[in-house]
N, C-alpha and C. Protein backbone atom coordinates (compact mmCIF):
# COMPACT_ATOMS: atom_id res chain seq x y z
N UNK A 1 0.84 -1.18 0.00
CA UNK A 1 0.00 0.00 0.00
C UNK A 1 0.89 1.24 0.00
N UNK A 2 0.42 2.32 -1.30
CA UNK A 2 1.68 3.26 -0.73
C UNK A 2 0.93 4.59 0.43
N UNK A 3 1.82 5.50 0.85
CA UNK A 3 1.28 5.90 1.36
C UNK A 3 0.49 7.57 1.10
N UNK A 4 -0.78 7.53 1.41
CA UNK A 4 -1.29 8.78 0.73
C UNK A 4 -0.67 10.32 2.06
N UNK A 5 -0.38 11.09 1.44
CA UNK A 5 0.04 12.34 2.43
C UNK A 5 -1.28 12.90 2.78
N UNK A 6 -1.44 13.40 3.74
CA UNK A 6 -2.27 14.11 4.15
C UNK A 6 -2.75 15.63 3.64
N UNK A 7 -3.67 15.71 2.67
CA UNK A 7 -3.69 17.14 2.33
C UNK A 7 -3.93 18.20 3.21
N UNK A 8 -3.45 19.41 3.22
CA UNK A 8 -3.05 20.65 3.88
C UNK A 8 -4.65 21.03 4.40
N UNK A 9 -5.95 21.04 3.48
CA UNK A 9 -7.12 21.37 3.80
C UNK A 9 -7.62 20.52 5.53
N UNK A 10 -7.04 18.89 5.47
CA UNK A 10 -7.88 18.36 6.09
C UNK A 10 -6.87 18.42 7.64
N UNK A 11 -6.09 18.91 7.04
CA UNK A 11 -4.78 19.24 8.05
C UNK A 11 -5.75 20.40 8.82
N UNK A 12 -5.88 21.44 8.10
CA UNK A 12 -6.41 22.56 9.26
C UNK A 12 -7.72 22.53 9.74
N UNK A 13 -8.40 21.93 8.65
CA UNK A 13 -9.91 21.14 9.08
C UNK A 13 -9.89 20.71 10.70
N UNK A 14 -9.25 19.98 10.69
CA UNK A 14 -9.18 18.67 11.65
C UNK A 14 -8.40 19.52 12.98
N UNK A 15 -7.23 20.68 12.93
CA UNK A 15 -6.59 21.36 13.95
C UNK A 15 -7.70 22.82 14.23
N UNK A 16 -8.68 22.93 13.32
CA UNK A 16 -9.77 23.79 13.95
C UNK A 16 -10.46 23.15 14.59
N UNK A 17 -11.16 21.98 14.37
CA UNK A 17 -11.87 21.29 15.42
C UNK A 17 -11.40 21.01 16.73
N UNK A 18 -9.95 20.28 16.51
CA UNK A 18 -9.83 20.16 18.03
C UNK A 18 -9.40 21.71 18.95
N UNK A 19 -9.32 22.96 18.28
CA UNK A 19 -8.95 23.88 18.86
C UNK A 19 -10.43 24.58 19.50
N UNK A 20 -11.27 24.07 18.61
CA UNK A 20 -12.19 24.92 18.88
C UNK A 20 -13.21 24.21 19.80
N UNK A 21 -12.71 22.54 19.54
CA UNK A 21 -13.93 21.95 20.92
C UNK A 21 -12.71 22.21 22.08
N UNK A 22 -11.64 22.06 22.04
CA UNK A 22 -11.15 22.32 23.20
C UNK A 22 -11.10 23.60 23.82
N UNK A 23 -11.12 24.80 23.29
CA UNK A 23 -10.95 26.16 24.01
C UNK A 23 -12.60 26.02 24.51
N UNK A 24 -14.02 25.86 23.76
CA UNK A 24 -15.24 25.55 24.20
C UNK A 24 -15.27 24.74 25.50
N UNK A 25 -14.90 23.57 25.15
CA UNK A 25 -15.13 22.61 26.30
C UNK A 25 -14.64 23.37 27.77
N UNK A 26 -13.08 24.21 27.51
CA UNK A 26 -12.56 24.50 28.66
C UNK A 26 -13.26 25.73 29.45
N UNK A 27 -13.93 26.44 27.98
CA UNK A 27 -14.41 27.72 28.44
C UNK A 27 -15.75 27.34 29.13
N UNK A 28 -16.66 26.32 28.58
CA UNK A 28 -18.27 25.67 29.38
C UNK A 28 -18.15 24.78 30.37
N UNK A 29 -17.01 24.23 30.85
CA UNK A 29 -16.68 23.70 31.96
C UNK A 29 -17.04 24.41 32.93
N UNK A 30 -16.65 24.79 33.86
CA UNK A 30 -17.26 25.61 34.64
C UNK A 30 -18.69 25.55 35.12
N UNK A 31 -19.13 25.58 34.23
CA UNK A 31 -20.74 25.67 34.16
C UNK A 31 -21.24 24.06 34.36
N UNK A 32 -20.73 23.39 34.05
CA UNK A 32 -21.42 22.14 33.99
C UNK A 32 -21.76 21.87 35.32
N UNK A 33 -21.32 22.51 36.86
CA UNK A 33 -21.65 21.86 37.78
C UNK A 33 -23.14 22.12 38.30
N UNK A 34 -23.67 23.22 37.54
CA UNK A 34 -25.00 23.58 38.05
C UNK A 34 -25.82 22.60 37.58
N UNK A 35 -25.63 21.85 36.74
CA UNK A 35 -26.27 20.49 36.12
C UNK A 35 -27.38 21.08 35.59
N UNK A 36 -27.37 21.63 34.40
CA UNK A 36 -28.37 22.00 33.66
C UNK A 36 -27.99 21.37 32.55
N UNK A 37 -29.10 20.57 32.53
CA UNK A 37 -28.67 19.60 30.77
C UNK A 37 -28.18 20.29 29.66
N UNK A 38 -28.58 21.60 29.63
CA UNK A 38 -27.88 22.37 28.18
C UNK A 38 -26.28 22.44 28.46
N UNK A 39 -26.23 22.40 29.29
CA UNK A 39 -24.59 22.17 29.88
C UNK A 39 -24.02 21.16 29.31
N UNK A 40 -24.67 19.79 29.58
CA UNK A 40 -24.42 18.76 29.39
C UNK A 40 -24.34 18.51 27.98
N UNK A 41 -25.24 18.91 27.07
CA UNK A 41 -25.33 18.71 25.51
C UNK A 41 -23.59 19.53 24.88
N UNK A 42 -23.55 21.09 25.62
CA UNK A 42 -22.57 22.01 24.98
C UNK A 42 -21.06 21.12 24.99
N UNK A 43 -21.10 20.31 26.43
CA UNK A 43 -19.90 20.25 26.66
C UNK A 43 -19.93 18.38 25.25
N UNK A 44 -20.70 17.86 25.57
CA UNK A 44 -20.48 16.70 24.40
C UNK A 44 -20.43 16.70 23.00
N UNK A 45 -20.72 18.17 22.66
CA UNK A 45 -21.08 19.00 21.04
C UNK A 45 -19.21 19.17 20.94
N UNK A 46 -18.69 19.99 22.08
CA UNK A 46 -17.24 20.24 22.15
C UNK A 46 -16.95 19.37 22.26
N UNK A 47 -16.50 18.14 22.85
CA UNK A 47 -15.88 17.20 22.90
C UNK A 47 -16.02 15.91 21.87
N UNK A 48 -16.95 16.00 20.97
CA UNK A 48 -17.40 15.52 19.48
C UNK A 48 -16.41 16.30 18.20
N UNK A 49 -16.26 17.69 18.53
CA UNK A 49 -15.86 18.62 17.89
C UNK A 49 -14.26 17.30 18.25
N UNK A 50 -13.90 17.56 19.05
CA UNK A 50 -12.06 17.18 19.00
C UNK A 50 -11.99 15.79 19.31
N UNK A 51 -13.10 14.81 18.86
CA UNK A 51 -12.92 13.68 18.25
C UNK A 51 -12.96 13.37 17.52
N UNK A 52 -13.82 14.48 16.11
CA UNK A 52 -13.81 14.68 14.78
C UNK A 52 -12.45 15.14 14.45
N UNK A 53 -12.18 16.21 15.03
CA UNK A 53 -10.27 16.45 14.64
C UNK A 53 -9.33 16.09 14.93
N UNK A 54 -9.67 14.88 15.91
CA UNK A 54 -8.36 13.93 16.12
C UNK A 54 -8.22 12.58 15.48
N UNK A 55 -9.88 12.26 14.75
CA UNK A 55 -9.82 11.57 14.22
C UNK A 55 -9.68 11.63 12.26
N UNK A 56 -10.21 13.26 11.72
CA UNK A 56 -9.63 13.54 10.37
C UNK A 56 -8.46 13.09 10.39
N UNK A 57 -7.23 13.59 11.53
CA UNK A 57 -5.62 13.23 11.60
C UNK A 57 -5.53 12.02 11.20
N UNK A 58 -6.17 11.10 11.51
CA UNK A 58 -6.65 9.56 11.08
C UNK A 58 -6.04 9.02 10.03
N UNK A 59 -7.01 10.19 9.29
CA UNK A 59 -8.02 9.15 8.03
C UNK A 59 -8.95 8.17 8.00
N UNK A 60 -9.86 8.53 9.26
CA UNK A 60 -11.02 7.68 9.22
C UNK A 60 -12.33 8.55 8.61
N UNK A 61 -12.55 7.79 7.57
CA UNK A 61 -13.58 8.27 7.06
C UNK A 61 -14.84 8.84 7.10
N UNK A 62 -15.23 8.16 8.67
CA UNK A 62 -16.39 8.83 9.28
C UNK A 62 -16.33 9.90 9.88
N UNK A 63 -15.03 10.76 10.11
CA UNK A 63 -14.68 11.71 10.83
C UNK A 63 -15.22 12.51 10.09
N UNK A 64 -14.98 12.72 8.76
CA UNK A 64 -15.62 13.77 8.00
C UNK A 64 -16.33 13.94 7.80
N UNK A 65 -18.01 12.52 8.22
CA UNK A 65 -19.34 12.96 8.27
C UNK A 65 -19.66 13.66 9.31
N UNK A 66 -18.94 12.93 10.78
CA UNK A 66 -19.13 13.62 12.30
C UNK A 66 -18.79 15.70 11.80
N UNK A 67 -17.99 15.64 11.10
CA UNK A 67 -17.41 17.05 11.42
C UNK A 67 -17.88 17.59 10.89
N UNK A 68 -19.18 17.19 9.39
CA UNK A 68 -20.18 17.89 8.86
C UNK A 68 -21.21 18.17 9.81
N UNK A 69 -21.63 16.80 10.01
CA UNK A 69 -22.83 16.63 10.70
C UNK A 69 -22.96 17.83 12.09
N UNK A 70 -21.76 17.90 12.55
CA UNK A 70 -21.26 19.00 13.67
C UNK A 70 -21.37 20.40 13.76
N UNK A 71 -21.03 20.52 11.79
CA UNK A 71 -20.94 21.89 11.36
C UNK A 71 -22.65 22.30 11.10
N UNK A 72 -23.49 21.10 10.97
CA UNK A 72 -24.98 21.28 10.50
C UNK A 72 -25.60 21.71 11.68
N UNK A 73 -25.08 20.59 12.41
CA UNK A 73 -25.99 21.30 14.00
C UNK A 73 -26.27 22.27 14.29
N UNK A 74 -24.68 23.39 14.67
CA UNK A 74 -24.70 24.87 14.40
C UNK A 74 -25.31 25.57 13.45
N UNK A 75 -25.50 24.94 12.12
CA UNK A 75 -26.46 26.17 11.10
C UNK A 75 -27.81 25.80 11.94
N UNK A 76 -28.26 24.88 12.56
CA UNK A 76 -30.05 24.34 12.56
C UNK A 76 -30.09 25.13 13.70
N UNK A 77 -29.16 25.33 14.89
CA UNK A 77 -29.32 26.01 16.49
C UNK A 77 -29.03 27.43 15.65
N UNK A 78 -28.56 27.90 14.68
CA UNK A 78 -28.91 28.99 14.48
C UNK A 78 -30.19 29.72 14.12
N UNK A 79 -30.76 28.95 13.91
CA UNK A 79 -32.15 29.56 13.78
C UNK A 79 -32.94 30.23 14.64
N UNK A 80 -33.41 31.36 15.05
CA UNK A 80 -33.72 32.36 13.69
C UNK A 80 -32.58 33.53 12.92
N UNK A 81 -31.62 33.53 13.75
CA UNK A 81 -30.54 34.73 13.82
C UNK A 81 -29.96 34.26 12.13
N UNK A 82 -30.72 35.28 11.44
CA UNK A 82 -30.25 35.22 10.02
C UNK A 82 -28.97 35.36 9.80
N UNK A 83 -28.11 36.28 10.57
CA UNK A 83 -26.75 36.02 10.19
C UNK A 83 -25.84 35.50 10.41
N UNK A 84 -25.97 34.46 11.67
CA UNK A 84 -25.43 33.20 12.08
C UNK A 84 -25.83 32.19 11.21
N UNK A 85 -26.62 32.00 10.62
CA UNK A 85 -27.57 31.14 9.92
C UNK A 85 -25.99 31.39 8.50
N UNK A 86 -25.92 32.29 7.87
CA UNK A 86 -24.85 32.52 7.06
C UNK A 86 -23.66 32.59 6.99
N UNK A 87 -23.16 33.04 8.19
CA UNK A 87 -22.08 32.33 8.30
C UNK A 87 -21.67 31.25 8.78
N UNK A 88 -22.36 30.17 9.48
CA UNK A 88 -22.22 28.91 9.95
C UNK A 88 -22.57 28.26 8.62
N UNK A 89 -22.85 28.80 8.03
CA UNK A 89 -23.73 27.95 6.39
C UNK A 89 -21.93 28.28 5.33
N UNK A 90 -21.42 29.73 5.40
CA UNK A 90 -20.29 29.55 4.86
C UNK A 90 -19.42 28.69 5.30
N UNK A 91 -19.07 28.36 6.63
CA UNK A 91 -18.57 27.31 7.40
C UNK A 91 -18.66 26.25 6.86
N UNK A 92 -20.04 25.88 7.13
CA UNK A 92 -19.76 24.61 6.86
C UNK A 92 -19.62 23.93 5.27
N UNK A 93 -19.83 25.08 4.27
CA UNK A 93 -19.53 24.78 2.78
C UNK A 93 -18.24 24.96 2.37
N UNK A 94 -17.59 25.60 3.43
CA UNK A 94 -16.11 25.49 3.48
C UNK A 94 -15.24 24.25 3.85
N UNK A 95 -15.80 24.13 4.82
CA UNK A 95 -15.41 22.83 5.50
C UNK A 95 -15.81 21.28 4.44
N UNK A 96 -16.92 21.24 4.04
CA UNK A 96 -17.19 20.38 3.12
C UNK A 96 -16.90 20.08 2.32
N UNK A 97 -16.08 21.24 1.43
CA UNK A 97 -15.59 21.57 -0.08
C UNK A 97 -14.06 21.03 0.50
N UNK A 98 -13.24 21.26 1.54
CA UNK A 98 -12.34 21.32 1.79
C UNK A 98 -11.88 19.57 2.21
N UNK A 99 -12.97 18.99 3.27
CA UNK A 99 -13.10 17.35 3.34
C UNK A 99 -13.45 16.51 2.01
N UNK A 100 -14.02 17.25 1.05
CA UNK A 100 -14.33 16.07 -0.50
C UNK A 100 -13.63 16.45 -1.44
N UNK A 101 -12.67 17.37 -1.41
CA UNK A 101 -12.24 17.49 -2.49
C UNK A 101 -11.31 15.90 -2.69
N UNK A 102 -10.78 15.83 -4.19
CA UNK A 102 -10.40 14.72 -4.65
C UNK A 102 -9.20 14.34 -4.02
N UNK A 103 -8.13 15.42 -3.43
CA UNK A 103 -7.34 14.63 -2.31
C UNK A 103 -7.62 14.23 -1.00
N UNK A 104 -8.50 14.89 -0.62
CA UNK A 104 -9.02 14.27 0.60
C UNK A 104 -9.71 13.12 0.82
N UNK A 105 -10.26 12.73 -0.98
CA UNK A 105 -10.97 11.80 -0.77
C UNK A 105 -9.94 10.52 -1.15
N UNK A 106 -9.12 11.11 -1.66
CA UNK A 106 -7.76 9.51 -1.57
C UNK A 106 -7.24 9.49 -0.26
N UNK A 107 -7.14 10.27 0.53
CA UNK A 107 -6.50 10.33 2.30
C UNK A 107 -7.40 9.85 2.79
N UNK A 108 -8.97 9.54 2.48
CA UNK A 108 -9.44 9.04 3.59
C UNK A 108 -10.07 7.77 2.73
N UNK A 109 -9.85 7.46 1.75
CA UNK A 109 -9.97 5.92 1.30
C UNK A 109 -8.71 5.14 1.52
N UNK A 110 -7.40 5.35 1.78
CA UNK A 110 -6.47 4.25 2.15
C UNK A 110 -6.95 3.56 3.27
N UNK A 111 -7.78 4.38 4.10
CA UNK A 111 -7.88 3.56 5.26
C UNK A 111 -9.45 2.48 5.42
N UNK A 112 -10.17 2.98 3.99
CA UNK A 112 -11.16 1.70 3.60
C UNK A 112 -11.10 0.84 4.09
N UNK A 113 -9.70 0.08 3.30
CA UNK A 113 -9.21 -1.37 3.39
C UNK A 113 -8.35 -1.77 5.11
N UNK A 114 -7.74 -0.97 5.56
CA UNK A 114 -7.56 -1.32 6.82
C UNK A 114 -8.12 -2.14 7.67
């Protein structure tokens, strides 16, 4: 098998996620002890976030649905705020365009066969 390099997109893909569930997680910590379930959802949304970007580093293939699926959540909790709604929507068509393009999609098929 030779080996596919990791393209540069899924490289920063994957080091925004875990930066950004981890500065979240550290920043909603705190809060979790009042035990209010919205607590509970924020902090597993962040900590999904930097298992999606530790696992793009991978090349596991499902990482890149988790890290859509992640980026969708945020456009749907944006609702009604029209302009969160647009830029979480540029987000995540960024992010998408950036996980399918045709090298990303050979970086994360070597590990198909694994």
């Amino acid at each position: 098998m030779t080996a596919t390099k990791r393209p540069i997109g899924v490289l920063g893909v994957a080091c925004l996620f875990i930066v950004v569930g981890a500065v979240g997680f550290v920043l909603h910590f705190p809060n979790l002890h009042a035990l209010h379930g919205e607590d509970f959802w924020i902090e597993l949304t962040e900590f999904l976030a930097i298992v999606a970007g530790a696992f793009l580093l991978l090349g596991r293939n499902w990482a890149r649905w988790l890290a859509i699926a992640w980026m969708l959540l945020h456009v749907v909790i944006s609702f009604p705020m029209l302009r969160q709604i647009v830029v979480h929507s540029l987000i995540l068509a960024a992010i998408a365009w950036l996980l399918f393009r045709p090298d990303a999609q050979r970086y994360f098929a070597r590990n198909r066969s694994d």
